[in-house]
Protein backbone atom coordinates (compact mmCIF):
# COMPACT_ATOMS: atom_id res chain seq x y z
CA UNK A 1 -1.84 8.45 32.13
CA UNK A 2 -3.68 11.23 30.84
CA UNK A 3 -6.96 11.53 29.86
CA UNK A 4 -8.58 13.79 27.38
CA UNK A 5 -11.68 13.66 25.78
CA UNK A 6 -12.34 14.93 21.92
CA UNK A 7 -15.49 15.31 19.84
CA UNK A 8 -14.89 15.06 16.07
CA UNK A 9 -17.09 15.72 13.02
CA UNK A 10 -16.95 13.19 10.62
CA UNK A 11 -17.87 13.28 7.11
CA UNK A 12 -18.94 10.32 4.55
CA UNK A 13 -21.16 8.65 7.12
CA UNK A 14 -24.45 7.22 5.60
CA UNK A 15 -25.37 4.16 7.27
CA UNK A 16 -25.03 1.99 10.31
CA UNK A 17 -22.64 0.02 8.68
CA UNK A 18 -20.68 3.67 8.24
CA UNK A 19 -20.81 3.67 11.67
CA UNK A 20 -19.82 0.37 12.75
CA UNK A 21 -16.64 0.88 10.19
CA UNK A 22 -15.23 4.28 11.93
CA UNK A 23 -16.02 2.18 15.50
CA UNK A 24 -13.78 -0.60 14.58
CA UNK A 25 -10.85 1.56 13.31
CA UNK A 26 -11.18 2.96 16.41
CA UNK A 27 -10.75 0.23 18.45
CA UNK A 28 -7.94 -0.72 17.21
CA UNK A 29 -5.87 2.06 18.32
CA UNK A 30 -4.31 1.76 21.27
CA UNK A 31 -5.14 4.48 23.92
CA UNK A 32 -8.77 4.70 23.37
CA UNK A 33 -10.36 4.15 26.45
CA UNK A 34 -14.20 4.91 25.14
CA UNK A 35 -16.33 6.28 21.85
CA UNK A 36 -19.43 6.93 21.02
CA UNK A 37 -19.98 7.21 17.08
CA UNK A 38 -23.36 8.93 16.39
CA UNK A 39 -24.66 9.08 12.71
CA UNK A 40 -27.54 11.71 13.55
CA UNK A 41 -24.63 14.06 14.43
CA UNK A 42 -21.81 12.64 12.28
CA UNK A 43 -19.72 12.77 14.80
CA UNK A 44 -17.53 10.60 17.42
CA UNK A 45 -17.09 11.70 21.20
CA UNK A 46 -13.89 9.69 22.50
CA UNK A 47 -12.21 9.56 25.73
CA UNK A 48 -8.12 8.55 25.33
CA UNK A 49 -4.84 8.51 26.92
CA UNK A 50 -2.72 11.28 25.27
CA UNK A 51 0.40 9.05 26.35
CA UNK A 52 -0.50 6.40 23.93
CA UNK A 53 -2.19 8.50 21.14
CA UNK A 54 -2.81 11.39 19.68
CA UNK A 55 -5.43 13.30 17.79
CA UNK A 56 -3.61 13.22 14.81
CA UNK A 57 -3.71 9.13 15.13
CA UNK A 58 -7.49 9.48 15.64
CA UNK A 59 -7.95 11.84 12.79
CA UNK A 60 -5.38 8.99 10.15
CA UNK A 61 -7.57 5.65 11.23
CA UNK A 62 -10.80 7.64 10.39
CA UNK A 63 -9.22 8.42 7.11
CA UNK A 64 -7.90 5.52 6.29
CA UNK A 65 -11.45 3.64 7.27
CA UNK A 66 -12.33 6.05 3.82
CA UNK A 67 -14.06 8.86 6.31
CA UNK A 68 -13.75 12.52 6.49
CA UNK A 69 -12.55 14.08 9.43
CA UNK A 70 -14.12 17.39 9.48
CA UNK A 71 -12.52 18.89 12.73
CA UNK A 72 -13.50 19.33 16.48
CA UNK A 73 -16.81 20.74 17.39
């Protein structure tokens, strides 16, 4: 198991609702142990197990939930 931990910039968030959206793609990937989507910062902090995913899988389920991913900060 190992454990990393990403923050990601995320575009196209406008609401709550925005933000409950990108937190249920999210928990439907496997690996994701913990997030925290914040739509002051328009971003996502998220702690995962780089055996079962990668950032690349994070960055395609914000995508496909019709979000931007904008890149680390």
């Amino acid at each position: 198991m190992a454990i990393e931990n990403v923050d990601i910039k995320i575009g196209k968030m406008a609401c709550k609702m925005c933000v409950a959206n990108v937190e249920d793609a999210l928990s439907k990937l496997d690996g994701i142990n913990t997030f925290e989507v914040s739509l002051d910062d328009s971003n996502a902090q998220i702690e995962y197990d780089s055996d079962k995913t990668t950032k690349e899988d994070i960055k395609s389920v914000i995508e496909d939930a019709g979000y931007e991913y904008l890149g680390e900060n």
